[in-house]
C-alpha atoms as a PDB file:
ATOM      1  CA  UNK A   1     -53.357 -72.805 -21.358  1.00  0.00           C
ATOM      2  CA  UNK A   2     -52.011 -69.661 -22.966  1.00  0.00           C
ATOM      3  CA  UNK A   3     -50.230 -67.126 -20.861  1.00  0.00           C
ATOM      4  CA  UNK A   4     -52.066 -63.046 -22.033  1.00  0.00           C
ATOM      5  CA  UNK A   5     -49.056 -60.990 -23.456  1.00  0.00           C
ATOM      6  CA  UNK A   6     -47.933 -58.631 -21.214  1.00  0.00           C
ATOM      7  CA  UNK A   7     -49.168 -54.770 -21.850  1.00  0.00           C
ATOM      8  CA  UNK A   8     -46.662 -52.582 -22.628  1.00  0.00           C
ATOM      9  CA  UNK A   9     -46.739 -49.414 -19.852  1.00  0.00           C
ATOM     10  CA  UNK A  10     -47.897 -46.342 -21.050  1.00  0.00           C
ATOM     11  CA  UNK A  11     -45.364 -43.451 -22.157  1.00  0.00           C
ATOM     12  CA  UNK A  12     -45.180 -41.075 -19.725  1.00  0.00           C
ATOM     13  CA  UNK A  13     -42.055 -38.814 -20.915  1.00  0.00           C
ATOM     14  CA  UNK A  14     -42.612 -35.736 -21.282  1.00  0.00           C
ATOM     15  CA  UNK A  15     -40.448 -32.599 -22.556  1.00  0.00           C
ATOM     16  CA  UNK A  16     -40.644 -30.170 -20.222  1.00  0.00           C
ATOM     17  CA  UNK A  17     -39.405 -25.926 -21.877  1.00  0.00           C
ATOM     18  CA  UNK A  18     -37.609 -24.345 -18.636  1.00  0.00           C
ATOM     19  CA  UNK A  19     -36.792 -21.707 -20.997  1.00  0.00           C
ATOM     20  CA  UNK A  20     -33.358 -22.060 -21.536  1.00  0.00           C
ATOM     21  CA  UNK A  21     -32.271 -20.568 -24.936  1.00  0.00           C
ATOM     22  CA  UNK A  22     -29.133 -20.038 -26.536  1.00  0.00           C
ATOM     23  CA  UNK A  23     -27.262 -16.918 -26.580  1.00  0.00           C
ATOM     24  CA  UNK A  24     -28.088 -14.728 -29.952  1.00  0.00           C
ATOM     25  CA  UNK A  25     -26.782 -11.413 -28.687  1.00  0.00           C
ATOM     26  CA  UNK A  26     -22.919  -9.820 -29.513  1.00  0.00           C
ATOM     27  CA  UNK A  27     -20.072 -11.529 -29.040  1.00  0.00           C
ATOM     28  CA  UNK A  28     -17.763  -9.223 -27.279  1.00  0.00           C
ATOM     29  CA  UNK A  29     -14.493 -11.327 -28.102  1.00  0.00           C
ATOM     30  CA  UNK A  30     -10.732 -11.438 -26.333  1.00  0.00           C
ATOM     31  CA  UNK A  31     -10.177  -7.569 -26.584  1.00  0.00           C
ATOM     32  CA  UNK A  32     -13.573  -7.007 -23.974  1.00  0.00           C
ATOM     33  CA  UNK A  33     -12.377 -10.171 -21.992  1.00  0.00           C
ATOM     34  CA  UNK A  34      -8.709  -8.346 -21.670  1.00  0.00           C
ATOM     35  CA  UNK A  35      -9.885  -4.447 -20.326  1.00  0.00           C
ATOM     36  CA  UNK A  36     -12.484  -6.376 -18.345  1.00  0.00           C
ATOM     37  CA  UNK A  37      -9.682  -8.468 -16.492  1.00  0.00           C
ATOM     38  CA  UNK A  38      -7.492  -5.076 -16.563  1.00  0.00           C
ATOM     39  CA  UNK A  39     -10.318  -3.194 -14.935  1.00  0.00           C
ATOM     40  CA  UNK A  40     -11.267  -5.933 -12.541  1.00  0.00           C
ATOM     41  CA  UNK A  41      -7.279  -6.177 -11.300  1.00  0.00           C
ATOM     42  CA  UNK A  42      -7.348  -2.748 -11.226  1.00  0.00           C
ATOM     43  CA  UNK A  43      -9.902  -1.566  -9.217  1.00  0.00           C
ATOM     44  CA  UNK A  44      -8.932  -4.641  -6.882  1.00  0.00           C
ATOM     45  CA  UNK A  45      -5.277  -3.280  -6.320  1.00  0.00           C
ATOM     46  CA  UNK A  46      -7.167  -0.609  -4.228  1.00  0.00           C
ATOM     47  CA  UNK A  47      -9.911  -2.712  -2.678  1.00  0.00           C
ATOM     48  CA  UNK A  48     -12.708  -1.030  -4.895  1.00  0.00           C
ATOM     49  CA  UNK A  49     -15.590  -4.072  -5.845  1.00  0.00           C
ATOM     50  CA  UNK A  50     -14.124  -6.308  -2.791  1.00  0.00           C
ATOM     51  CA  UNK A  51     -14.490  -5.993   1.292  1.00  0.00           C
ATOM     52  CA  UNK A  52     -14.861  -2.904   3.588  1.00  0.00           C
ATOM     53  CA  UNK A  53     -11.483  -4.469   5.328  1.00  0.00           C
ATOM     54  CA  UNK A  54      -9.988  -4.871   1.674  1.00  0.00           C
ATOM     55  CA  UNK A  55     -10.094  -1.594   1.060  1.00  0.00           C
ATOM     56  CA  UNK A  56      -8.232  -0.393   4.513  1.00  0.00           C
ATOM     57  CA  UNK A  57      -4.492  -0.858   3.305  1.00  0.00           C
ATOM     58  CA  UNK A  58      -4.074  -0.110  -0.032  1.00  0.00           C
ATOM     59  CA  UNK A  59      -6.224   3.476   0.768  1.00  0.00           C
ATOM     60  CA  UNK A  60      -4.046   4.307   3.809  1.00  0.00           C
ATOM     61  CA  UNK A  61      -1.216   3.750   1.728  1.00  0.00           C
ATOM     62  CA  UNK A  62      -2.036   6.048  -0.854  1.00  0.00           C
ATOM     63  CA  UNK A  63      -2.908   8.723   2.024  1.00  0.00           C
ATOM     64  CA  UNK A  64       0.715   8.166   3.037  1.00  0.00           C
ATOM     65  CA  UNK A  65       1.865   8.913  -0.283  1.00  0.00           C
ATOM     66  CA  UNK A  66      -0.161  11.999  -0.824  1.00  0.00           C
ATOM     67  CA  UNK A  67       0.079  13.632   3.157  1.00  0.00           C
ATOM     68  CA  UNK A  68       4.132  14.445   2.249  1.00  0.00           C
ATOM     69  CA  UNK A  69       3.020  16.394  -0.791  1.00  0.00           C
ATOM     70  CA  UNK A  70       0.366  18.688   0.730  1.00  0.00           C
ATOM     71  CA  UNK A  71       2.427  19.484   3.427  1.00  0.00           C
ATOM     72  CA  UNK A  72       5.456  20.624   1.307  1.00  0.00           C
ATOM     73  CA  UNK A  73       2.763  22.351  -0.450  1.00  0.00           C
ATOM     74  CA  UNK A  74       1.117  23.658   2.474  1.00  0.00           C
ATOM     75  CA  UNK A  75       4.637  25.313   3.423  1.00  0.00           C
ATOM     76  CA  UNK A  76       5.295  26.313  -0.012  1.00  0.00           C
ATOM     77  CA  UNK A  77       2.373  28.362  -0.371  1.00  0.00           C
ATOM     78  CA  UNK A  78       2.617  29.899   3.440  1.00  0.00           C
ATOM     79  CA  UNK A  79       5.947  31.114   2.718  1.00  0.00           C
ATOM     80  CA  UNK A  80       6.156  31.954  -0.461  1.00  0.00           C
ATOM     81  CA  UNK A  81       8.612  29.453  -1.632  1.00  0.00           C
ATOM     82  CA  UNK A  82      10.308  30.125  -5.370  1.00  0.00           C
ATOM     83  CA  UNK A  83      11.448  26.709  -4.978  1.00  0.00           C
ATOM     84  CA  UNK A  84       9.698  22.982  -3.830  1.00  0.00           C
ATOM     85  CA  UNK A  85      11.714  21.808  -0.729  1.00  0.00           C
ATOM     86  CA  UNK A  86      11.744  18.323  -2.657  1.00  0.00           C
ATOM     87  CA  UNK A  87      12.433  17.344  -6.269  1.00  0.00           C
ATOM     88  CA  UNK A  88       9.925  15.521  -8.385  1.00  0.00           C
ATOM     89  CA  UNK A  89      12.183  12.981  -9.206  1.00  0.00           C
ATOM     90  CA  UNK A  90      12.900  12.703  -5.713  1.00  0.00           C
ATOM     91  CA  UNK A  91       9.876  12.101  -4.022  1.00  0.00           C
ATOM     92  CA  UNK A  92       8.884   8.215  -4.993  1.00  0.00           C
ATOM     93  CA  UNK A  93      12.331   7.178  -3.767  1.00  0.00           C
ATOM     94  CA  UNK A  94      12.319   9.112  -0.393  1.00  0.00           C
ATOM     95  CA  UNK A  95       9.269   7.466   0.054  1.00  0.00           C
ATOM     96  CA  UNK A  96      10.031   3.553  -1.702  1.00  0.00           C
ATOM     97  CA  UNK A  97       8.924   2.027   1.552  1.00  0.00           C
ATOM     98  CA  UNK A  98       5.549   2.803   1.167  1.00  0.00           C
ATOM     99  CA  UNK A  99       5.969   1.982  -2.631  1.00  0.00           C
ATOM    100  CA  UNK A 100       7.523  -1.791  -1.627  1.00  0.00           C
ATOM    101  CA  UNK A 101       5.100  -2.237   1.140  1.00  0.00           C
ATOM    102  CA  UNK A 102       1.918  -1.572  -1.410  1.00  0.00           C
ATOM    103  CA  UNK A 103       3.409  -3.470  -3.607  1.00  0.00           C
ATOM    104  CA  UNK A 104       3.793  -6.367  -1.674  1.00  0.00           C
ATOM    105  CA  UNK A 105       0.601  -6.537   0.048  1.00  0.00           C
ATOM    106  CA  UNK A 106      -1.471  -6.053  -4.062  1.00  0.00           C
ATOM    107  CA  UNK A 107       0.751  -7.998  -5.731  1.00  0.00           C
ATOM    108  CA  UNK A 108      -0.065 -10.946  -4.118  1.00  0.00           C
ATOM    109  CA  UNK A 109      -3.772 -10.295  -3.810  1.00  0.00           C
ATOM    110  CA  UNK A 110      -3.765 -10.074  -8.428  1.00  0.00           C
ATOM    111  CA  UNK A 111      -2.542 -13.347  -8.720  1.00  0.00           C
ATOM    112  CA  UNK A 112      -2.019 -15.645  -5.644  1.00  0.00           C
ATOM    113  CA  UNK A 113      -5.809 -15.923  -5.234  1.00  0.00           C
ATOM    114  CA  UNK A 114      -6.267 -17.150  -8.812  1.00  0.00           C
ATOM    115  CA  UNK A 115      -3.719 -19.719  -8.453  1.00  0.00           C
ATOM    116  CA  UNK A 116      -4.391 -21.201  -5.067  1.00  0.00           C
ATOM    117  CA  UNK A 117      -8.378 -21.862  -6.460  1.00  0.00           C
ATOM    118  CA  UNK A 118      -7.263 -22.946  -9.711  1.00  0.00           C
ATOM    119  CA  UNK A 119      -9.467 -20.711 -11.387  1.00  0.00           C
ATOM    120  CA  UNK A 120      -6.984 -19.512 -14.650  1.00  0.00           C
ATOM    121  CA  UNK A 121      -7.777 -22.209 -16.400  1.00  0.00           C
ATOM    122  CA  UNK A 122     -11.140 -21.017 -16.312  1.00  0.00           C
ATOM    123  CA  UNK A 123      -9.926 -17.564 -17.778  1.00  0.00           C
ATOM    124  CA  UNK A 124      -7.895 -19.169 -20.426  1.00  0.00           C
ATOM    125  CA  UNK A 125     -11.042 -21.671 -21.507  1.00  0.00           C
ATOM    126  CA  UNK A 126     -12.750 -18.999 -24.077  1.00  0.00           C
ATOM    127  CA  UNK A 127     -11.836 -16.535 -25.246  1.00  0.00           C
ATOM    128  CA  UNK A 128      -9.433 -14.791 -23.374  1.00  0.00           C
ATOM    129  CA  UNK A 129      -5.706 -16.697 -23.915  1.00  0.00           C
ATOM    130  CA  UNK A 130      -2.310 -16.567 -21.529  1.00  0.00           C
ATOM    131  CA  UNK A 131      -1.137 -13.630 -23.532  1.00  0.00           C
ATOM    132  CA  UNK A 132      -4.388 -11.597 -22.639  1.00  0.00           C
ATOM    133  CA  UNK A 133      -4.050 -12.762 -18.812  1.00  0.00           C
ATOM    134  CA  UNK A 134      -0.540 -11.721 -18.478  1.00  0.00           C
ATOM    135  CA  UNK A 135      -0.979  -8.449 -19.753  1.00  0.00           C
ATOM    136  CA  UNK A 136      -4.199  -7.226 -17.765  1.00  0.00           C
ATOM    137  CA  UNK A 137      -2.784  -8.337 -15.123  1.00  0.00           C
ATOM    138  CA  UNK A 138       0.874  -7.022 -15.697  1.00  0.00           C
ATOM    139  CA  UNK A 139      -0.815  -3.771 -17.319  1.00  0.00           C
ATOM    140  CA  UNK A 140      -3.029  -3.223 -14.006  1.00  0.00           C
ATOM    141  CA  UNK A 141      -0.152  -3.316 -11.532  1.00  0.00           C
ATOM    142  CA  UNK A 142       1.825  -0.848 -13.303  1.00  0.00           C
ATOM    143  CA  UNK A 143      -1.130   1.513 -13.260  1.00  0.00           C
ATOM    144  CA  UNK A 144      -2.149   1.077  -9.910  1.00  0.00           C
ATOM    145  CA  UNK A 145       1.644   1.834  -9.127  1.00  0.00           C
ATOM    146  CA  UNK A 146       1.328   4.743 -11.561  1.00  0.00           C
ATOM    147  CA  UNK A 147      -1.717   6.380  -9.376  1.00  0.00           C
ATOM    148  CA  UNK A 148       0.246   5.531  -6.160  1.00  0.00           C
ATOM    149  CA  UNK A 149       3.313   7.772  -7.146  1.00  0.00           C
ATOM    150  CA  UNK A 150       1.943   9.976  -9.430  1.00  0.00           C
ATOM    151  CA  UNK A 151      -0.964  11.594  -7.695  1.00  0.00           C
ATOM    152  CA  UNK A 152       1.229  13.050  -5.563  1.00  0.00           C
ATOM    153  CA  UNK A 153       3.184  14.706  -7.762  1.00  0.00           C
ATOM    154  CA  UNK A 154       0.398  15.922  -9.368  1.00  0.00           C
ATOM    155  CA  UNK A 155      -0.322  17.489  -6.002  1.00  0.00           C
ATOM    156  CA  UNK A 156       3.254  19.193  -5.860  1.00  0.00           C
ATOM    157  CA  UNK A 157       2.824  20.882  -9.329  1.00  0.00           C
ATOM    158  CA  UNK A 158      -0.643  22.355  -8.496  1.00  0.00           C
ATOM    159  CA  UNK A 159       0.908  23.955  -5.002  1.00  0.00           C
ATOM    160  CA  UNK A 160       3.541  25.149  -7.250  1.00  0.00           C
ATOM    161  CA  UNK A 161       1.538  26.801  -9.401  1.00  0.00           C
ATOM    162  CA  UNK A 162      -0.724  28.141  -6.328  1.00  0.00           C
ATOM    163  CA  UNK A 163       2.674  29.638  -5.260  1.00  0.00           C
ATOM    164  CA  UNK A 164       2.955  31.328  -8.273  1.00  0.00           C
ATOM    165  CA  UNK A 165       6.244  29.582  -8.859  1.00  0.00           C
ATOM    166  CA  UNK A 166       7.447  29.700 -12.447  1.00  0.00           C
ATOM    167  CA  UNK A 167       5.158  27.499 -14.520  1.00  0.00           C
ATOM    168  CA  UNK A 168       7.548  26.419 -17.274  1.00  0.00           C
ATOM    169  CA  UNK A 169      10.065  25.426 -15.202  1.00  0.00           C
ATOM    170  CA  UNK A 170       7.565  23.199 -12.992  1.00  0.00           C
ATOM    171  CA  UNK A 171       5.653  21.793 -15.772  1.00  0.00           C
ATOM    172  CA  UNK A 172       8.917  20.419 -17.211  1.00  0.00           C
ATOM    173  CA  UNK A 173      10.623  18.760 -13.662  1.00  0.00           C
ATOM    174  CA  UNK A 174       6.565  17.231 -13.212  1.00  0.00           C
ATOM    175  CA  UNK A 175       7.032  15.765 -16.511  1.00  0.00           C
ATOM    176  CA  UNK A 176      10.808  14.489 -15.522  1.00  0.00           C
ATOM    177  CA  UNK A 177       9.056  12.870 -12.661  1.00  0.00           C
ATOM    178  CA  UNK A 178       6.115  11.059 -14.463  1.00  0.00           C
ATOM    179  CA  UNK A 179       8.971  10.129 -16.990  1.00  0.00           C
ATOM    180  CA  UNK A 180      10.115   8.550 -13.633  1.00  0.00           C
ATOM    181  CA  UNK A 181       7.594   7.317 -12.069  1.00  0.00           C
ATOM    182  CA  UNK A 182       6.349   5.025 -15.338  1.00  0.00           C
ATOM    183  CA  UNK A 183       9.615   3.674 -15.642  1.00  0.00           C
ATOM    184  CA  UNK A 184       9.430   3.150 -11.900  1.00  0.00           C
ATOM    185  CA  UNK A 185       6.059   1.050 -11.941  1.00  0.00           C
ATOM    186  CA  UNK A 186       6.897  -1.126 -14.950  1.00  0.00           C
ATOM    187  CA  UNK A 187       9.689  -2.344 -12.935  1.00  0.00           C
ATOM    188  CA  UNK A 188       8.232  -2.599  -9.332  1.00  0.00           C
ATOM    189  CA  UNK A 189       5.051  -4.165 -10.786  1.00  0.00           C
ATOM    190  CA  UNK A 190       7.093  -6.908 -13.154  1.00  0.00           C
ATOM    191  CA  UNK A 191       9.241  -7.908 -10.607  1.00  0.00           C
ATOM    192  CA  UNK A 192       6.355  -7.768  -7.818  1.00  0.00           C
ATOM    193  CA  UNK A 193       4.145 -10.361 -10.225  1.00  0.00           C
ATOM    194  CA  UNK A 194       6.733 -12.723 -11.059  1.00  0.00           C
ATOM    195  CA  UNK A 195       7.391 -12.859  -7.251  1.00  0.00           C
ATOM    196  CA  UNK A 196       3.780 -13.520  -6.412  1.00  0.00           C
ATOM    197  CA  UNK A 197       3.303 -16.004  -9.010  1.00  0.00           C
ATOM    198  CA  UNK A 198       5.665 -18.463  -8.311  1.00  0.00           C
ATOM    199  CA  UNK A 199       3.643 -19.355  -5.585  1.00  0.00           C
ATOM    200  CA  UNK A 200      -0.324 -19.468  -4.516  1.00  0.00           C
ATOM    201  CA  UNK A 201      -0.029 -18.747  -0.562  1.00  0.00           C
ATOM    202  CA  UNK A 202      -0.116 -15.107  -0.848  1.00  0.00           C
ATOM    203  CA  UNK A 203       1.592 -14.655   2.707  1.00  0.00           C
ATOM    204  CA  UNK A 204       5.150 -16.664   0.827  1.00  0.00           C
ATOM    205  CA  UNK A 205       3.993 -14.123  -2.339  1.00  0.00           C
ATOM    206  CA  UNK A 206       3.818 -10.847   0.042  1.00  0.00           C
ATOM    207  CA  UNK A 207       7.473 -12.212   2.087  1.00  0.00           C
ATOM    208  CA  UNK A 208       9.028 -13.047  -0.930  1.00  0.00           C
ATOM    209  CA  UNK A 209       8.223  -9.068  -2.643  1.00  0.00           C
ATOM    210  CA  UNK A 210       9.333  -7.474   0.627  1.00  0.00           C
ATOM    211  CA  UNK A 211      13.113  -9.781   0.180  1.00  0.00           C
ATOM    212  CA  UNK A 212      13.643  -8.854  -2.876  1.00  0.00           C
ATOM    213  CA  UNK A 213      12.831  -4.991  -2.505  1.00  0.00           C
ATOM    214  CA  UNK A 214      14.366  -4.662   0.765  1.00  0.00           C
ATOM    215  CA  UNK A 215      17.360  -7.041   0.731  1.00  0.00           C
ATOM    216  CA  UNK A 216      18.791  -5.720  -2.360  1.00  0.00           C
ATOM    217  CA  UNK A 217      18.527  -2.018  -1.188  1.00  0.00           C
ATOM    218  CA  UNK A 218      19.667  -2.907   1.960  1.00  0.00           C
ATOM    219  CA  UNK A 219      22.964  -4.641   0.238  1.00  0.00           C
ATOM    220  CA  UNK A 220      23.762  -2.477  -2.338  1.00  0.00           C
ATOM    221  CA  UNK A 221      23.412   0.631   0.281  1.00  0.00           C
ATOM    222  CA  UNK A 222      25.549  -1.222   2.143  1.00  0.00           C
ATOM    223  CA  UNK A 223      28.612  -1.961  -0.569  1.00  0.00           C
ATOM    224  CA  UNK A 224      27.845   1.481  -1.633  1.00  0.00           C
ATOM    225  CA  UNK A 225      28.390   3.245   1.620  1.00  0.00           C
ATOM    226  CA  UNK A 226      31.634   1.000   1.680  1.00  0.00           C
ATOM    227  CA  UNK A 227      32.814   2.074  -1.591  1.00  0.00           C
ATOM    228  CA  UNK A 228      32.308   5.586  -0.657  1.00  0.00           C
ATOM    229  CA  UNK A 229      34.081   5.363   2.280  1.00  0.00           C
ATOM    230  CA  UNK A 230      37.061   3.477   0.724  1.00  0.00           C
ATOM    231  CA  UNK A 231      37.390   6.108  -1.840  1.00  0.00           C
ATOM    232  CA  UNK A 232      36.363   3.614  -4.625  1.00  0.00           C
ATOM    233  CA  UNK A 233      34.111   5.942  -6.440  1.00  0.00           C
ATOM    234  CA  UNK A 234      33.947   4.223  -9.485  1.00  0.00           C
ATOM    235  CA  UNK A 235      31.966   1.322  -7.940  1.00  0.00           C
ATOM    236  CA  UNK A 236      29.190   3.242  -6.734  1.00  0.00           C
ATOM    237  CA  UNK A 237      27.432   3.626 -10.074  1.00  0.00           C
ATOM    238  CA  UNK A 238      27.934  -0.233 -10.830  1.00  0.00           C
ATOM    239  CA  UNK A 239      26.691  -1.330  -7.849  1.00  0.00           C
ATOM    240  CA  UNK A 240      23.511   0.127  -8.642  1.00  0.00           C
ATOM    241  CA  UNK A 241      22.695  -2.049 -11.271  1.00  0.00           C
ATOM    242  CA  UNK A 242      21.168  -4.755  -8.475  1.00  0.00           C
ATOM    243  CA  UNK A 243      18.959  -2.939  -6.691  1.00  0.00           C
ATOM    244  CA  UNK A 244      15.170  -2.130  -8.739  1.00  0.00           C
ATOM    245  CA  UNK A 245      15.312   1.210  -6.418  1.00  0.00           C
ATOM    246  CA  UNK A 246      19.117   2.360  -7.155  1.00  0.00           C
ATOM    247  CA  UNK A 247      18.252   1.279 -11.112  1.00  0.00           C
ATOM    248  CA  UNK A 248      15.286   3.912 -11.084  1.00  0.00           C
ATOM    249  CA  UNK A 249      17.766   6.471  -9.422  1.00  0.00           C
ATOM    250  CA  UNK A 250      20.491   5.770 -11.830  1.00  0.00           C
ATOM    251  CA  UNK A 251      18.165   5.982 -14.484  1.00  0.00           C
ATOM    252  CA  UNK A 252      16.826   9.760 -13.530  1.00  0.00           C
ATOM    253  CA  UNK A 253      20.118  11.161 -12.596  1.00  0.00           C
ATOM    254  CA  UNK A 254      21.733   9.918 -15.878  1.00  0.00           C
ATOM    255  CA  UNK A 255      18.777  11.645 -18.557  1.00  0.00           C
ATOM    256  CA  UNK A 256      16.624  13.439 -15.998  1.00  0.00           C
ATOM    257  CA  UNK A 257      19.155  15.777 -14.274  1.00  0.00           C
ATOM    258  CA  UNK A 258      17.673  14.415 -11.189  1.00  0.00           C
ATOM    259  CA  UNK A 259      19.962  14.600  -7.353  1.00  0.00           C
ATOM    260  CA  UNK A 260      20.816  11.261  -7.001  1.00  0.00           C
ATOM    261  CA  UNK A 261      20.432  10.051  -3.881  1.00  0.00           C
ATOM    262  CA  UNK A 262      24.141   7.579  -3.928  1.00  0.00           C
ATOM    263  CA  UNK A 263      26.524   8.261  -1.722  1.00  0.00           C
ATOM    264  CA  UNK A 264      28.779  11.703  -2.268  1.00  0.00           C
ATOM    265  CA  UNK A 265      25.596  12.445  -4.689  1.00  0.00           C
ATOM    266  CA  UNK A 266      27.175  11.580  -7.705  1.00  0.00           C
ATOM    267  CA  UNK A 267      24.982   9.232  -9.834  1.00  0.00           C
ATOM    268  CA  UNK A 268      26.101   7.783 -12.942  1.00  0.00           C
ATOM    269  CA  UNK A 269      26.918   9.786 -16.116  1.00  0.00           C
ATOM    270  CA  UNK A 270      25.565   8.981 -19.979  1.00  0.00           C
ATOM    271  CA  UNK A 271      27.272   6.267 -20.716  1.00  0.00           C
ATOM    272  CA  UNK A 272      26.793   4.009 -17.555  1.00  0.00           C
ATOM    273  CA  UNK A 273      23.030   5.824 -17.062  1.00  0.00           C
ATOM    274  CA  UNK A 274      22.609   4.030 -20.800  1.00  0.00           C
ATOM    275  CA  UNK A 275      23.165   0.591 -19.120  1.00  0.00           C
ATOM    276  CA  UNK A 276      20.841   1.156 -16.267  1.00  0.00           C
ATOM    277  CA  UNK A 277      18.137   1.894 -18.358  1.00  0.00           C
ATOM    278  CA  UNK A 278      19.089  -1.425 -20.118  1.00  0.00           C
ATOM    279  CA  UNK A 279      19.272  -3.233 -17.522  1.00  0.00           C
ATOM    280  CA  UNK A 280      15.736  -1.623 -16.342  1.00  0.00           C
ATOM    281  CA  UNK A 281      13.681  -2.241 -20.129  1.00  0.00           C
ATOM    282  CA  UNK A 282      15.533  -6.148 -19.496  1.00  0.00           C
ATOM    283  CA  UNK A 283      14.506  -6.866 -16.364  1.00  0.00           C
ATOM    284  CA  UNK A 284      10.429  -5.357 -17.472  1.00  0.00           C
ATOM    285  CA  UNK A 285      10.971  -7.508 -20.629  1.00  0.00           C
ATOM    286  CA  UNK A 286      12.215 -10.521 -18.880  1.00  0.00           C
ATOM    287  CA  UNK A 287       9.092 -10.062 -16.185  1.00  0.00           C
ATOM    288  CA  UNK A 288       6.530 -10.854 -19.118  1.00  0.00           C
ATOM    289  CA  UNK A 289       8.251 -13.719 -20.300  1.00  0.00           C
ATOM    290  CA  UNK A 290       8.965 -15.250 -16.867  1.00  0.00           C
ATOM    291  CA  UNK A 291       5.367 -14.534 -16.239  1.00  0.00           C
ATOM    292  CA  UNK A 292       4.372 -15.674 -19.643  1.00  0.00           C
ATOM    293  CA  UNK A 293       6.213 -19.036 -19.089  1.00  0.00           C
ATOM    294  CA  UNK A 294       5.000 -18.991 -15.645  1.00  0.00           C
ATOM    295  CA  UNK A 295       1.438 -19.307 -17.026  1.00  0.00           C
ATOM    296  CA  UNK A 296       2.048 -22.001 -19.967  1.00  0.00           C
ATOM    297  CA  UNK A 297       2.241 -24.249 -17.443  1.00  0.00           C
ATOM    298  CA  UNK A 298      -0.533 -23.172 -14.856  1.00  0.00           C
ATOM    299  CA  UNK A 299      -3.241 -23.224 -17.707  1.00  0.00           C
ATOM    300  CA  UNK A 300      -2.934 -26.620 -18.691  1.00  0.00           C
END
């Protein structure tokens, strides 16, 4: 007795359209990628795109910076100053706390995030590379910096103008300190990324800025104040060279004609201010590539 063939089942796929469709539109490329990462870092440095709380610091901060300028304003324009009680050049290292503590808390908060969620490899899948990484995010701390120091200045030279002080000499020391203040952030920001990249808990990153800002002040002061008092002049302007703060300072006294803020007052002349600002291009240079290597190996 023959057994029926069996019936084959009845085809029930089906192709269902849930309307995905590939992208036709522009492609933007690596340059849109890079100022969208700049701008994204950017705004972040002062909280702006991110959490009510997030936002707390970094604006206080820059209130701190700015309250010091319209009150020497303030008094300028009261009584009829001819001259501001405080130098341009002056002003971002009287007030360098602030400047370290900003630093240290934004720092951090660019780069620690990315690495402790693993999410730059992501960035560095298509199309943006490690070069385009390195500088938005090198290229946004030294702006946010830039705002932070310069907006007050920017504040002293209107209230000198409002005091109808003389508005060639003003408009020259304000560009002395911008001339400053750029050098200033190129440094502070370098040094504050490479700190906060070699590791992804951003309280280490945030401990790790403060040391190195504070420690080396607080040392080369130190030997400085000792020099000073031993009557071994001649030391004071070398042992500048190790602190970021004292560089800047060395820097503006040497082709700015700023005070210099060293013990006795005298900052280096021409020929040592030439290996401070050496010494400051090296250690901005030397940022990029640490943070370049740093980044060779975190995207892989």
């Amino acid at each position: 007795m023959s057994t029926p063939a069996p019936q084959a089942a009845p085809d029930t796929t089906r192709i269902h359209n849930i309307g995905y469709r590939s992208y036709d539109g522009p492609r933007l490329g690596r340059a849109y990628a890079r100022r969208s990462l700049f701008s994204q870092s950017l705004r972040g440095a002062y909280g702006l795109g991110r959490s009510a709380k997030s936002k707390v610091l970094p604006m206080l901060l820059f209130g701190v910076m700015c309250v010091p300028a319209l009150i020497i304003v303030a008094v300028a324009v009261v009584t009829k100053q001819t001259k501001l009680s405080i130098e341009y050049t002056q002003y971002a290292i009287f007030l360098q706390v602030v400047i370290g503590i900003y630093l240290a808390s934004q720092a951090p908060q660019s780069v620690s995030r990315d690495l402790r969620f693993r999410t730059v490899p992501l960035y560095f899948s298509r199309p943006i590379e490690r070069v385009d990484y390195v500088l938005a995010k090198f290229g946004a701390m030294a702006s946010a910096l830039f705002l932070l120091t310069s907006v007050p200045l920017l504040i002293l030279w209107i209230g000198s103008l409002l005091a109808k002080m003389d508005f060639g000499t003003q408009t020259q020391m304000f560009g002395q300190g911008l001339l400053s203040v750029i050098l200033l952030s190129l440094l502070f920001g370098g040094i504050g990324l490479v700190m906060a990249a070699l590791t992804p808990r951003r309280g280490f990153g945030v401990a790790a800025v403060i040391a190195v800002l504070t420690i080396s002040y607080g040392a080369v002061s130190t030997l400085q104040g000792i020099a000073y008092g031993t009557d071994n002049l001649g030391a004071i302007s070398w042992l500048g060279l190790f602190s970021p703060i004292t560089l800047i300072d060395g820097v503006q006294t040497a082709f700015l004609g700023a005070p210099s803020s060293f013990p006795g007052g005298e900052g280096p002349g021409a020929g040592v201010g030439a290996v401070y600002l050496l010494v400051v291009l090296a250690l901005v240079a030397g940022s990029y590539g640490i943070l370049m290597r740093r980044y060779r190996k975190v995207g892989l």
